[in-house]
PDB file of N, CA and C in Angstrom:
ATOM      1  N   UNK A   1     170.197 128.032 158.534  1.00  0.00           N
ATOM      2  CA  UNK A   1     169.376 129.187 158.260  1.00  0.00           C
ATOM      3  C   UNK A   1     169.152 129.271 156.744  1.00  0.00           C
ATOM      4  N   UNK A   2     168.134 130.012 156.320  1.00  0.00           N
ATOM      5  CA  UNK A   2     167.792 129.828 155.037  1.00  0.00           C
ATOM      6  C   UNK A   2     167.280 131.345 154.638  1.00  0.00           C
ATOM      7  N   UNK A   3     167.216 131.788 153.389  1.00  0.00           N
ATOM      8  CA  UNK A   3     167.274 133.189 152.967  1.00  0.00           C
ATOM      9  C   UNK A   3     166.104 133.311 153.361  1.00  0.00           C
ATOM     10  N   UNK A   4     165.145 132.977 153.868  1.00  0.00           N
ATOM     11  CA  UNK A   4     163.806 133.572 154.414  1.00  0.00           C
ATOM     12  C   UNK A   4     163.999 134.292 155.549  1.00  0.00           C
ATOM     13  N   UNK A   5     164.322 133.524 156.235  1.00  0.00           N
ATOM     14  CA  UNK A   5     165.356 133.533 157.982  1.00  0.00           C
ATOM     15  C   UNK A   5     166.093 135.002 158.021  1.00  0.00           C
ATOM     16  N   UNK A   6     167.177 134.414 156.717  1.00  0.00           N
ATOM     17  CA  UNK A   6     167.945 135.632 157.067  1.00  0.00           C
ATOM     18  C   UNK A   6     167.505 136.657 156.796  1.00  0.00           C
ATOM     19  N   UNK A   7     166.579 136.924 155.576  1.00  0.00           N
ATOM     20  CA  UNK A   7     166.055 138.314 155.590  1.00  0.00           C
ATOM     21  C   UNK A   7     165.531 139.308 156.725  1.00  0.00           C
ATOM     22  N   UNK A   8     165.104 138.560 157.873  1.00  0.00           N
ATOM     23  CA  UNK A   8     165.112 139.674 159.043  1.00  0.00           C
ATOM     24  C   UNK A   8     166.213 140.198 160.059  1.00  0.00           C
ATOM     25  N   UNK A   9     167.504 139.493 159.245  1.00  0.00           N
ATOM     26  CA  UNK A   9     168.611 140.148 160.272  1.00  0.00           C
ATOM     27  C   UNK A   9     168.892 141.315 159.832  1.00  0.00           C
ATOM     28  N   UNK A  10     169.383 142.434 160.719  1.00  0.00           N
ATOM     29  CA  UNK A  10     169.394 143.845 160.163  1.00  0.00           C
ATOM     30  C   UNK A  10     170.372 143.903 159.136  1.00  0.00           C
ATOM     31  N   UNK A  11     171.636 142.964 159.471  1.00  0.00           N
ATOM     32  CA  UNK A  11     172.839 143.644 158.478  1.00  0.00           C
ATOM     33  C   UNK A  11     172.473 142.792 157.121  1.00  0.00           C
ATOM     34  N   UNK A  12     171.841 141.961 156.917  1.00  0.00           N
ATOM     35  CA  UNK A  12     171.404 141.495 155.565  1.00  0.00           C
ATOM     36  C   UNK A  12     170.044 142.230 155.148  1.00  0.00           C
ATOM     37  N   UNK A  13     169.461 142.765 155.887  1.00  0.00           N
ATOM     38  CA  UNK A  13     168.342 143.856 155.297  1.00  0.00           C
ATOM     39  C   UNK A  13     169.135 145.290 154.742  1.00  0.00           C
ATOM     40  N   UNK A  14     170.285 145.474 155.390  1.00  0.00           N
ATOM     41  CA  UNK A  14     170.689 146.716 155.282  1.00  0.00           C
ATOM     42  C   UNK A  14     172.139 146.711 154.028  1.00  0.00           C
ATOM     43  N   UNK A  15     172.669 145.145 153.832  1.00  0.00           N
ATOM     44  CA  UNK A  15     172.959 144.833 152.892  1.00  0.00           C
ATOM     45  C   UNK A  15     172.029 145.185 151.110  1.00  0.00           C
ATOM     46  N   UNK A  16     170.994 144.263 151.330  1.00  0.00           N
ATOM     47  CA  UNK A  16     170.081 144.260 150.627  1.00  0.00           C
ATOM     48  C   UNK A  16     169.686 145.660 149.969  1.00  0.00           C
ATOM     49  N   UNK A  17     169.600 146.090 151.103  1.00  0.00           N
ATOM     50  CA  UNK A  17     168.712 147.984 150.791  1.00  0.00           C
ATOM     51  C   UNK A  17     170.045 149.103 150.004  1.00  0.00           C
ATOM     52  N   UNK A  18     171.281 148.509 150.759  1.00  0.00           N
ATOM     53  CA  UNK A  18     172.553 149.419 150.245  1.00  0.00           C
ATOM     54  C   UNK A  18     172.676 149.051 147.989  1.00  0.00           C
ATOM     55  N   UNK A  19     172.432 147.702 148.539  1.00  0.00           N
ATOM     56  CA  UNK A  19     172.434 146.603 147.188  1.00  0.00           C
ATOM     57  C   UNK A  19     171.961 147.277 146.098  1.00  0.00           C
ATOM     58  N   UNK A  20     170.561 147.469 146.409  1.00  0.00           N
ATOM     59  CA  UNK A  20     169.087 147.992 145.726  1.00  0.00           C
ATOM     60  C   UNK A  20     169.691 149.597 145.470  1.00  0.00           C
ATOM     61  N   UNK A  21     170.507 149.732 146.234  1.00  0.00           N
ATOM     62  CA  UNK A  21     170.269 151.842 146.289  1.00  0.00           C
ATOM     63  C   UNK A  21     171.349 152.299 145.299  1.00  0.00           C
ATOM     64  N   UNK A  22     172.215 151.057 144.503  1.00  0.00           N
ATOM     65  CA  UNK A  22     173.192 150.983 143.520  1.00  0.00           C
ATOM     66  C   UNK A  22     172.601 150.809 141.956  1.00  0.00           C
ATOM     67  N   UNK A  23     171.132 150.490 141.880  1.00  0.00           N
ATOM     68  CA  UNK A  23     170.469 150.020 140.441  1.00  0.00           C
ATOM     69  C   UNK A  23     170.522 151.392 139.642  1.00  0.00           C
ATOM     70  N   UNK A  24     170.911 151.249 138.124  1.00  0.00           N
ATOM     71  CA  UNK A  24     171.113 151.766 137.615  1.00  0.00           C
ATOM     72  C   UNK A  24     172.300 152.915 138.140  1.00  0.00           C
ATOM     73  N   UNK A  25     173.456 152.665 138.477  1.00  0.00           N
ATOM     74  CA  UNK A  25     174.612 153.484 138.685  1.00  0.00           C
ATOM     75  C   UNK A  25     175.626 152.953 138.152  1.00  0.00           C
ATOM     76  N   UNK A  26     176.875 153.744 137.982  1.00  0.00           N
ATOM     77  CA  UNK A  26     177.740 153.133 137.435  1.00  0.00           C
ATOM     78  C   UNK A  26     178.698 151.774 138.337  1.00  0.00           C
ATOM     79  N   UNK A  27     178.587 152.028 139.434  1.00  0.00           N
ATOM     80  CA  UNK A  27     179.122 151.757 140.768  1.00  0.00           C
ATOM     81  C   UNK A  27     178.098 150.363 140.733  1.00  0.00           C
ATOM     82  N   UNK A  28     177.291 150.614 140.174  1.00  0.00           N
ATOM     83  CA  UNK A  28     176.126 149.606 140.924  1.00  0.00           C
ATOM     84  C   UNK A  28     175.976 147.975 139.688  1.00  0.00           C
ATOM     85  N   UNK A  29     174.428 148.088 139.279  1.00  0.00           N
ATOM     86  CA  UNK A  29     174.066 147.523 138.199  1.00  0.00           C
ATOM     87  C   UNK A  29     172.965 147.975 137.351  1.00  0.00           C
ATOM     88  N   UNK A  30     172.388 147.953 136.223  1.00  0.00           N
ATOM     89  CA  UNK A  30     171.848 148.327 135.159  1.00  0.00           C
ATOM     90  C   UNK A  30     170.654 147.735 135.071  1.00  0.00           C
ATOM     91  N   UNK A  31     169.672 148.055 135.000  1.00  0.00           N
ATOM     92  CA  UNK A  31     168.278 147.403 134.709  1.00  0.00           C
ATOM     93  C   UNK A  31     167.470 147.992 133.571  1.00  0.00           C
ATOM     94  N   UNK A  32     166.680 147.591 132.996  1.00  0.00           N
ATOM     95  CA  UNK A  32     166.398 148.430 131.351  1.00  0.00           C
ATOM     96  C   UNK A  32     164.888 149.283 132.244  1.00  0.00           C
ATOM     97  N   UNK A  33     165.029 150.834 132.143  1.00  0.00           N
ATOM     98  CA  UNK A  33     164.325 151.436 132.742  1.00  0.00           C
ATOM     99  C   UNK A  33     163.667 152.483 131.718  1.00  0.00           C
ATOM    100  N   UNK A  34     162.882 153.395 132.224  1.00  0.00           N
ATOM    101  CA  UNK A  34     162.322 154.227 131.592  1.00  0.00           C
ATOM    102  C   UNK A  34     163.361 155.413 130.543  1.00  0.00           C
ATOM    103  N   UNK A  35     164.265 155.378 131.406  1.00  0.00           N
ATOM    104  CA  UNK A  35     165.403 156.184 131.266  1.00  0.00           C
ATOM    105  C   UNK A  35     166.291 155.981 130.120  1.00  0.00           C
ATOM    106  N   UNK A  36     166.635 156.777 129.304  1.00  0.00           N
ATOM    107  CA  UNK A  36     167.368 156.057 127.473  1.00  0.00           C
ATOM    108  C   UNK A  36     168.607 155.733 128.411  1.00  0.00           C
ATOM    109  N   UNK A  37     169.229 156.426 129.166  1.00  0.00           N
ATOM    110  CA  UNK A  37     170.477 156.118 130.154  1.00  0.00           C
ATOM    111  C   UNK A  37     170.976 154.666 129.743  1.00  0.00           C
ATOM    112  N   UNK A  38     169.764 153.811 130.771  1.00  0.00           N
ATOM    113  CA  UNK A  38     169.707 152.447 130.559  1.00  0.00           C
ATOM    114  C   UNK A  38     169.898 151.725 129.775  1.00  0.00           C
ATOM    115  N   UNK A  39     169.611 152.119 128.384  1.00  0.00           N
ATOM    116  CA  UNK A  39     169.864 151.631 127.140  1.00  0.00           C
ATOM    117  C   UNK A  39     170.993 151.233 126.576  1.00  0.00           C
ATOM    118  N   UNK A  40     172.127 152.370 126.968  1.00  0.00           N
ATOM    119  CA  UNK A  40     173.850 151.775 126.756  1.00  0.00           C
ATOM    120  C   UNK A  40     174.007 151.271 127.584  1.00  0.00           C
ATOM    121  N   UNK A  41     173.299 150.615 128.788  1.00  0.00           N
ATOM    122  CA  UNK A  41     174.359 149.597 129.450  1.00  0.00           C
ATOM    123  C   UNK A  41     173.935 147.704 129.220  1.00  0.00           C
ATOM    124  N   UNK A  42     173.210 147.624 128.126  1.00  0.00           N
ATOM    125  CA  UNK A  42     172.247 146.346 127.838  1.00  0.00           C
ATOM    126  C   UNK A  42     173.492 145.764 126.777  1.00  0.00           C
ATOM    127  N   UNK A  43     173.127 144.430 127.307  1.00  0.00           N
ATOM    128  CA  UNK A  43     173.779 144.559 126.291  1.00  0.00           C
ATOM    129  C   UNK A  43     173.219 143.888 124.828  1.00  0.00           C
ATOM    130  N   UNK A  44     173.389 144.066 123.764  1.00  0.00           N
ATOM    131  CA  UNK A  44     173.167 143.990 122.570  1.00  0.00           C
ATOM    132  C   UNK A  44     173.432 142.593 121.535  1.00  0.00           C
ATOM    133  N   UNK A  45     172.786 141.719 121.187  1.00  0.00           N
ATOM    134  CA  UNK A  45     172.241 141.083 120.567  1.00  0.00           C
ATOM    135  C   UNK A  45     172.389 141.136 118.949  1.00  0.00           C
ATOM    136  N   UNK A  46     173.186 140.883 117.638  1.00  0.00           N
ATOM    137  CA  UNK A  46     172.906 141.063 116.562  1.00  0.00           C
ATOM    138  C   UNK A  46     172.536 139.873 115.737  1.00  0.00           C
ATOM    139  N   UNK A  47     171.359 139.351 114.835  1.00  0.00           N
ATOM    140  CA  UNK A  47     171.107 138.514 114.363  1.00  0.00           C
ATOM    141  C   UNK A  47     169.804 138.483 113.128  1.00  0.00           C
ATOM    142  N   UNK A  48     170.339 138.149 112.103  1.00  0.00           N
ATOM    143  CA  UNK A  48     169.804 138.198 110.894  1.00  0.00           C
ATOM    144  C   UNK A  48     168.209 137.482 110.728  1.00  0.00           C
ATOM    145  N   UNK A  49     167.589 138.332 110.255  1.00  0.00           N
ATOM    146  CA  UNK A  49     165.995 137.963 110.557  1.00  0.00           C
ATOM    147  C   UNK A  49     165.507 136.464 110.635  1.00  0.00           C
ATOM    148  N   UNK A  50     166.443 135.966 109.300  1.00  0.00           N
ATOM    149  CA  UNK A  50     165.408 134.622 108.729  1.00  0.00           C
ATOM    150  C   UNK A  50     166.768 133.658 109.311  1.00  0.00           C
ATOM    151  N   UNK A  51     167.507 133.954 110.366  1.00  0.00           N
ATOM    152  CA  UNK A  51     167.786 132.813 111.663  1.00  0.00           C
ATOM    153  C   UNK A  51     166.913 133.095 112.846  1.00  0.00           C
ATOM    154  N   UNK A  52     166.707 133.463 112.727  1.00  0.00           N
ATOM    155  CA  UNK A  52     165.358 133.421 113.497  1.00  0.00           C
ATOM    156  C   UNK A  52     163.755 133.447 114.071  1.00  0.00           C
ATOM    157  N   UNK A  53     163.250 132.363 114.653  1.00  0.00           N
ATOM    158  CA  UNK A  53     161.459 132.366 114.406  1.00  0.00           C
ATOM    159  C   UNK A  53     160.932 132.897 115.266  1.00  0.00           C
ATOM    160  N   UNK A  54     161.393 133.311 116.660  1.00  0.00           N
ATOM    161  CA  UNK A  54     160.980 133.997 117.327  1.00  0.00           C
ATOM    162  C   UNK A  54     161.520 135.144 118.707  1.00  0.00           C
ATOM    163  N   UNK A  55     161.434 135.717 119.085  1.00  0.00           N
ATOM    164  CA  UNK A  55     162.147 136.266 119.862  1.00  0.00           C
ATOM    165  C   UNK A  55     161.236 136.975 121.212  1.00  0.00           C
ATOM    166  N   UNK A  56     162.043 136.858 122.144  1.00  0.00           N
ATOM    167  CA  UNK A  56     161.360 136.995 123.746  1.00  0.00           C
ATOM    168  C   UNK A  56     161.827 137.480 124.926  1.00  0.00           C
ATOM    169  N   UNK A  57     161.391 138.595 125.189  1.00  0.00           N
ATOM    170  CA  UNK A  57     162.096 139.686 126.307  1.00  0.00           C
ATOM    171  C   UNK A  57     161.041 139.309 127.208  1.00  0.00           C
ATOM    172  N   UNK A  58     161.549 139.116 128.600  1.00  0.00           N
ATOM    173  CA  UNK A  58     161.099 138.683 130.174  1.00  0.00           C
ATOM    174  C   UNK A  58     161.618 139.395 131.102  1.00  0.00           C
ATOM    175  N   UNK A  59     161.346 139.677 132.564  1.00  0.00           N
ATOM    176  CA  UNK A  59     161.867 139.905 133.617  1.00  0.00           C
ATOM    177  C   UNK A  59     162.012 138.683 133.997  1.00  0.00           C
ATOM    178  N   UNK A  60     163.053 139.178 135.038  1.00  0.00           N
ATOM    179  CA  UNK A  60     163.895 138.081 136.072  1.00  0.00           C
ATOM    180  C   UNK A  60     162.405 137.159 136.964  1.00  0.00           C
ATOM    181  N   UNK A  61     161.385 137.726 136.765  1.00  0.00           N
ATOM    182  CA  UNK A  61     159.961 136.509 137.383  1.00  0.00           C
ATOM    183  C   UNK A  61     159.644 136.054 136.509  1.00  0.00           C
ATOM    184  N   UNK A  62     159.791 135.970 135.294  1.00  0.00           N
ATOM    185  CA  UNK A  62     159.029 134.960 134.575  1.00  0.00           C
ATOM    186  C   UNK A  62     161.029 134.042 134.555  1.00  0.00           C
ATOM    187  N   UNK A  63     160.588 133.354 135.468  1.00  0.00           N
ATOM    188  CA  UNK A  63     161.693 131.885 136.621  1.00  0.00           C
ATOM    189  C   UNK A  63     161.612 131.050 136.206  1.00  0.00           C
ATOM    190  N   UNK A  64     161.425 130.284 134.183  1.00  0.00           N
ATOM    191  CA  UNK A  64     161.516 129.418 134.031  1.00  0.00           C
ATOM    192  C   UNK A  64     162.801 127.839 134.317  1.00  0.00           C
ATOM    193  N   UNK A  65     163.077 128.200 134.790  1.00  0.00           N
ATOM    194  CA  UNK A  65     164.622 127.817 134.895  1.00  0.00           C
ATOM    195  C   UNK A  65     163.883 127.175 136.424  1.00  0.00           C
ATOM    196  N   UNK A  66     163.384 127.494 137.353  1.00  0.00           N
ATOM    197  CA  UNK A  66     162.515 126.702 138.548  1.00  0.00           C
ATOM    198  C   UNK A  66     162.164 125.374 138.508  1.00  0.00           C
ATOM    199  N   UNK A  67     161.875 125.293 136.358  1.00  0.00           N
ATOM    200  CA  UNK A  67     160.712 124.430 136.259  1.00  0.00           C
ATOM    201  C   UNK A  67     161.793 123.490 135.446  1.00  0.00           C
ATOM    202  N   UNK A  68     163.431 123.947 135.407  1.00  0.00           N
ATOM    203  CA  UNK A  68     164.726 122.662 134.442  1.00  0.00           C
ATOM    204  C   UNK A  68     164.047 122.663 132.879  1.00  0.00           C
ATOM    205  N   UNK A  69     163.411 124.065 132.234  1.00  0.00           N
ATOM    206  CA  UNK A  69     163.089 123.590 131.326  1.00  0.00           C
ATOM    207  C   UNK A  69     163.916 124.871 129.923  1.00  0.00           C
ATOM    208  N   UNK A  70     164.882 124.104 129.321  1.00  0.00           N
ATOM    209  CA  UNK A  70     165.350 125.220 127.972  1.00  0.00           C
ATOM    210  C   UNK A  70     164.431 126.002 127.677  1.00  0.00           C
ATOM    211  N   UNK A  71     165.194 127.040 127.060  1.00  0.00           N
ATOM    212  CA  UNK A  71     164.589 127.974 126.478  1.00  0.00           C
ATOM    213  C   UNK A  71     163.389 127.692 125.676  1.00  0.00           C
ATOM    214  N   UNK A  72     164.494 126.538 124.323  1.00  0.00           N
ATOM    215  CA  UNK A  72     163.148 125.984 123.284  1.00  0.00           C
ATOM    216  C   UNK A  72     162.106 125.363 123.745  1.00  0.00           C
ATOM    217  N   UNK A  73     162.192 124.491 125.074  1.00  0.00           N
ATOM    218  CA  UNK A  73     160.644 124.102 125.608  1.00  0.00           C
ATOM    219  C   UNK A  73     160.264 124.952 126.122  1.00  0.00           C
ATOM    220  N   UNK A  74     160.664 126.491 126.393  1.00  0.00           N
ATOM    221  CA  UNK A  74     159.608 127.526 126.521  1.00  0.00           C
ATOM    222  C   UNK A  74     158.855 128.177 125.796  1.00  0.00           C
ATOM    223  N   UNK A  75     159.953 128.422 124.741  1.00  0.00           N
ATOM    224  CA  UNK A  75     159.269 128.594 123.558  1.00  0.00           C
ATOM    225  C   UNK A  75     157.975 127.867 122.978  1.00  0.00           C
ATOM    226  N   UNK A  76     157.997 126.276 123.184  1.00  0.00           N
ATOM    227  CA  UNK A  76     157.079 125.390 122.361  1.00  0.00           C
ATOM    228  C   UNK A  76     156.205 125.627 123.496  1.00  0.00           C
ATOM    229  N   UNK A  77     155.650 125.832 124.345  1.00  0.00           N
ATOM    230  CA  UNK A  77     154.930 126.100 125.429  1.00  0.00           C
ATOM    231  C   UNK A  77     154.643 127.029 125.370  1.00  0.00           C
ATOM    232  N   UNK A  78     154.725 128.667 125.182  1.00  0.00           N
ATOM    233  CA  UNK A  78     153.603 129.927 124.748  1.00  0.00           C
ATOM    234  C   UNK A  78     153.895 130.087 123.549  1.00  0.00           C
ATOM    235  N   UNK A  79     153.581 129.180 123.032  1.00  0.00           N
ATOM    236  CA  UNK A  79     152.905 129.390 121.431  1.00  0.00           C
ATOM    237  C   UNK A  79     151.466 130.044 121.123  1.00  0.00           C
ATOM    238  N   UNK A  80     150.907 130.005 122.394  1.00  0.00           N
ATOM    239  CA  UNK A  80     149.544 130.277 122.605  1.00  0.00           C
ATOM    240  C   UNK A  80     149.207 130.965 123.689  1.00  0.00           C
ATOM    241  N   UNK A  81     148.380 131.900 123.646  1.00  0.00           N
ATOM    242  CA  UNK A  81     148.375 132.625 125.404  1.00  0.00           C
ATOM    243  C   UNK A  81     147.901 131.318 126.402  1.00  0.00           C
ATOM    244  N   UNK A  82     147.044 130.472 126.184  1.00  0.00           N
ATOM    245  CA  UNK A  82     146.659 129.602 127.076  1.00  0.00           C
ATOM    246  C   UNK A  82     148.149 128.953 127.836  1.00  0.00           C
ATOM    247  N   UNK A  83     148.941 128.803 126.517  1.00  0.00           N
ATOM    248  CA  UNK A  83     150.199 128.308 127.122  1.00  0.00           C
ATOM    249  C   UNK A  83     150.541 128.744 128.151  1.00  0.00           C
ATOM    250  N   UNK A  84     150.915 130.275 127.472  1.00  0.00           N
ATOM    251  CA  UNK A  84     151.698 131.231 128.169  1.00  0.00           C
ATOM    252  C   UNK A  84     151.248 131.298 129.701  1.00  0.00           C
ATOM    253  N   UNK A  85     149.959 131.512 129.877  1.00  0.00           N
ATOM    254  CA  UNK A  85     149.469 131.064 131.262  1.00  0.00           C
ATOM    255  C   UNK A  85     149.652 130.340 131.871  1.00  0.00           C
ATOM    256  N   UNK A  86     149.296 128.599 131.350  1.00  0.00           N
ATOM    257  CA  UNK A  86     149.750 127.872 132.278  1.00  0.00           C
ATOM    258  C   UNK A  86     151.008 127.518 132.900  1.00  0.00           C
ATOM    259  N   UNK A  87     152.018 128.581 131.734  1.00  0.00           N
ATOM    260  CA  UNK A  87     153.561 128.286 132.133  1.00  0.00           C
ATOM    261  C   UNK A  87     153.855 129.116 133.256  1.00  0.00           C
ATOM    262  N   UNK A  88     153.420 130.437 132.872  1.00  0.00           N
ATOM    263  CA  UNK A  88     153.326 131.167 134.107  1.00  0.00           C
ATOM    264  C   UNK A  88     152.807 130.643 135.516  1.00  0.00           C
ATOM    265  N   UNK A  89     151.432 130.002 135.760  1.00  0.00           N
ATOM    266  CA  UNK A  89     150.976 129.430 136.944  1.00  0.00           C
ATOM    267  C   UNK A  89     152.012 128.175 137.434  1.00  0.00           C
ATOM    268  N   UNK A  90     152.435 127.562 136.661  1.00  0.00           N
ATOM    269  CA  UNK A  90     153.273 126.441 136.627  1.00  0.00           C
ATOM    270  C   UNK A  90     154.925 127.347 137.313  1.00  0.00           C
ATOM    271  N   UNK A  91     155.083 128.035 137.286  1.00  0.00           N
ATOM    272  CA  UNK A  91     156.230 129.052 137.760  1.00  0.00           C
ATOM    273  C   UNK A  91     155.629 129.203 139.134  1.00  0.00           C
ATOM    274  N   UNK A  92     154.412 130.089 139.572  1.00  0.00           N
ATOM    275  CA  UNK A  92     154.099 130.458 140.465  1.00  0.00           C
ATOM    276  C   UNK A  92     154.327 129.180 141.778  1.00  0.00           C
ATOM    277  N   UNK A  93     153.486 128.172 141.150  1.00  0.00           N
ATOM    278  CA  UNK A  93     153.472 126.823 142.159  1.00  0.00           C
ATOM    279  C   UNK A  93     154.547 126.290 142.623  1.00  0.00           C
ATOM    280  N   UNK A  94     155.740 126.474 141.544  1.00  0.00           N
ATOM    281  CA  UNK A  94     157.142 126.586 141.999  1.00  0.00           C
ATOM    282  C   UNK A  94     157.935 126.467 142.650  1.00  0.00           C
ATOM    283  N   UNK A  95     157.646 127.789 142.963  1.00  0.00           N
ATOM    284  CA  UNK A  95     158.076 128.920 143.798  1.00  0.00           C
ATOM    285  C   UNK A  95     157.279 128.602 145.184  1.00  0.00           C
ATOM    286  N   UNK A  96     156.161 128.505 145.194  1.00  0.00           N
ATOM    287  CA  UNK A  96     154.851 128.238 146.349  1.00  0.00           C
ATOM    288  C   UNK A  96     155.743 126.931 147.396  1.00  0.00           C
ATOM    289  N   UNK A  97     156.146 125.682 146.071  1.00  0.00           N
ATOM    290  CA  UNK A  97     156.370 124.713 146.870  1.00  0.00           C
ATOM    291  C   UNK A  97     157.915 125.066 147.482  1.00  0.00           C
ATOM    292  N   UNK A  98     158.585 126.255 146.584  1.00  0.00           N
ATOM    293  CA  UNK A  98     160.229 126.118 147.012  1.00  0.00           C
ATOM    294  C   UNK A  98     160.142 127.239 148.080  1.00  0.00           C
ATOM    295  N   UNK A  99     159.610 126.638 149.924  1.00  0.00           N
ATOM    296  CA  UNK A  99     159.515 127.396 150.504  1.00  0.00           C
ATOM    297  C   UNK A  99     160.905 128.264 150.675  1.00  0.00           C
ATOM    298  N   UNK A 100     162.067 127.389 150.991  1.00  0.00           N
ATOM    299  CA  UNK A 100     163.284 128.177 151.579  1.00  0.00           C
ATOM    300  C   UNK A 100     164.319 128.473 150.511  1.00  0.00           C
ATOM    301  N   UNK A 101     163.532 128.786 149.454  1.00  0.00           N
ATOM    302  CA  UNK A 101     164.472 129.232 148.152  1.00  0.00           C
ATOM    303  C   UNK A 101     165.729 128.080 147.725  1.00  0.00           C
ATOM    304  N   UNK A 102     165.484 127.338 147.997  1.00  0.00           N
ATOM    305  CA  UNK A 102     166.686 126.190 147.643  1.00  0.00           C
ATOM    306  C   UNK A 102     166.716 125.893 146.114  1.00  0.00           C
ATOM    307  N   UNK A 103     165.451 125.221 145.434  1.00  0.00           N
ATOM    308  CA  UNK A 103     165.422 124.705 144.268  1.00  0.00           C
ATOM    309  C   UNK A 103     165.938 125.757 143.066  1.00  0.00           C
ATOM    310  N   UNK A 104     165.744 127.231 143.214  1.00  0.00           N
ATOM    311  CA  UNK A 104     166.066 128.255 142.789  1.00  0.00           C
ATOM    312  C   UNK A 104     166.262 129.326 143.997  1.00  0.00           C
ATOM    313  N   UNK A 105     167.826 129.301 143.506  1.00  0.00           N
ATOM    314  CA  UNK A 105     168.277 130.739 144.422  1.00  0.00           C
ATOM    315  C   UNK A 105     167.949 132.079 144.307  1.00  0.00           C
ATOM    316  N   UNK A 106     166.294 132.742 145.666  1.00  0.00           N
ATOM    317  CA  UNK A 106     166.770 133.766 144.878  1.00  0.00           C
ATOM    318  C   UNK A 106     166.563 134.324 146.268  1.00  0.00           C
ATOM    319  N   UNK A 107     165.824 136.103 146.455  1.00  0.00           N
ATOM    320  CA  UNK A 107     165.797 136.416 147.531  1.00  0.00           C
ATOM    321  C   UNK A 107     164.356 136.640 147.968  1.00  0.00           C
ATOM    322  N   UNK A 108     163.707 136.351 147.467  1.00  0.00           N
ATOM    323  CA  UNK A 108     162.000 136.463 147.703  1.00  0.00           C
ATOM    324  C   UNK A 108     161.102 135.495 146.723  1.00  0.00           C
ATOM    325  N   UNK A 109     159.816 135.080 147.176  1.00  0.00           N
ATOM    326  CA  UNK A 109     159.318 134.170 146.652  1.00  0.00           C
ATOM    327  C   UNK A 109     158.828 134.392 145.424  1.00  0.00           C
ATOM    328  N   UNK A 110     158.345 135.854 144.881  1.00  0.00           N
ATOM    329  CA  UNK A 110     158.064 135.787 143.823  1.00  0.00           C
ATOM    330  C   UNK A 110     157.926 137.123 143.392  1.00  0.00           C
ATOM    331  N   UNK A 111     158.778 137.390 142.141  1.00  0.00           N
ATOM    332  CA  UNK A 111     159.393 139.129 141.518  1.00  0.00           C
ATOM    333  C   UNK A 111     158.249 139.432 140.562  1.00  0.00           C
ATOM    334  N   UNK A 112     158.080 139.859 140.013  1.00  0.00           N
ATOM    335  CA  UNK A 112     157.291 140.883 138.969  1.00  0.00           C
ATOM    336  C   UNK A 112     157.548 140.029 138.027  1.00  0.00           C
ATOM    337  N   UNK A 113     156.226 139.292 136.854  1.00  0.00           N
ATOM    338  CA  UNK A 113     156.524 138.116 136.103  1.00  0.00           C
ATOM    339  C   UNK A 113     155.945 139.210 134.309  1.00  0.00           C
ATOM    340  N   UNK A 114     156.875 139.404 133.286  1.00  0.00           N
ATOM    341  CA  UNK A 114     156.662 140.244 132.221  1.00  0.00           C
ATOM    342  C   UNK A 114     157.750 139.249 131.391  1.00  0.00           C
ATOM    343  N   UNK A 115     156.250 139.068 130.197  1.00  0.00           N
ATOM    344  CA  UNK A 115     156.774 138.384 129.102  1.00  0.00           C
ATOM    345  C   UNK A 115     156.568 139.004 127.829  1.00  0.00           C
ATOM    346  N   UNK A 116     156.889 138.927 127.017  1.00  0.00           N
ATOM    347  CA  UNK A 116     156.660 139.418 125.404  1.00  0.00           C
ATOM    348  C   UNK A 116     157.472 138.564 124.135  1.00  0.00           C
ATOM    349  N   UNK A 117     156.326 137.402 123.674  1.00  0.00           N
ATOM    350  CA  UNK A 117     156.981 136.632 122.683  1.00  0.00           C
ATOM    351  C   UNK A 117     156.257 137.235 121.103  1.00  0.00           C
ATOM    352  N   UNK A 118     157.693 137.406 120.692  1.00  0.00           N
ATOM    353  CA  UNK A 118     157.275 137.885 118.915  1.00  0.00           C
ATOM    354  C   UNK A 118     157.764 136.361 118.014  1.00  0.00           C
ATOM    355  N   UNK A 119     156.574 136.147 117.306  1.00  0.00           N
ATOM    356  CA  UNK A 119     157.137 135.467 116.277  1.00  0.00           C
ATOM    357  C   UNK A 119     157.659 136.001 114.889  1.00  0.00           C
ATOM    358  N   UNK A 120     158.140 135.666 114.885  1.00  0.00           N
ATOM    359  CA  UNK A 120     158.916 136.462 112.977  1.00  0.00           C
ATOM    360  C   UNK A 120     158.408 135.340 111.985  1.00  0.00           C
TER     361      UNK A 120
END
């Protein structure tokens, strides 16, 4: 059986839904939300400007990791929005071909894809 499969058994739907009904709790897990709440539970990052050339906040869909490729070849790849696109479509197809979630474990074929690269 394969996580596609199982998603229609009740006690892994009802797993799932109990899962989900824990985001942002203490009990649960933390997601960066509208809410300042959210904010102390991230965790924090400190690093001096001129070590660094660029910097890049994503959601869990932009799945480069699908495609076996480091960070820095993501980086060298949306250098440009054209990039940024085709890296993105190049994610999507992915995912398209990884019908039963094997190549990347996840629980659905494809999450909410949000990128934001700053160069310094």
């Amino acid at each position: 059986m394969n996580i596609t499969e199982a998603r229609y058994y009740t006690e892994i739907e009802k797993m799932i839904k109990e899962n989900r009904a824990k985001k942002n709790t203490d009990e649960g897990y933390w997601i960066l939300g509208t809410c300042i709440e959210t904010v102390g539970h991230g965790t924090i990052f400190e690093e001096k400007a001129e070590n660094l050339s660029s910097i890049m906040l994503h959601s869990d869909g932009f799945n480069y990791e699908i495609l076996n490729l480091s960070i820095k070849e993501v980086l060298e790849q949306c250098r440009t929005q054209e990039g940024l696109i085709n890296l993105q479509n190049r994610i999507r197809l992915a995912e398209e071909d990884d019908e039963y979630f094997t190549k990347q474990l996840r629980l659905k074929k494809h999450d909410d894809m949000s990128v934001v690269i700053n160069e310094i």
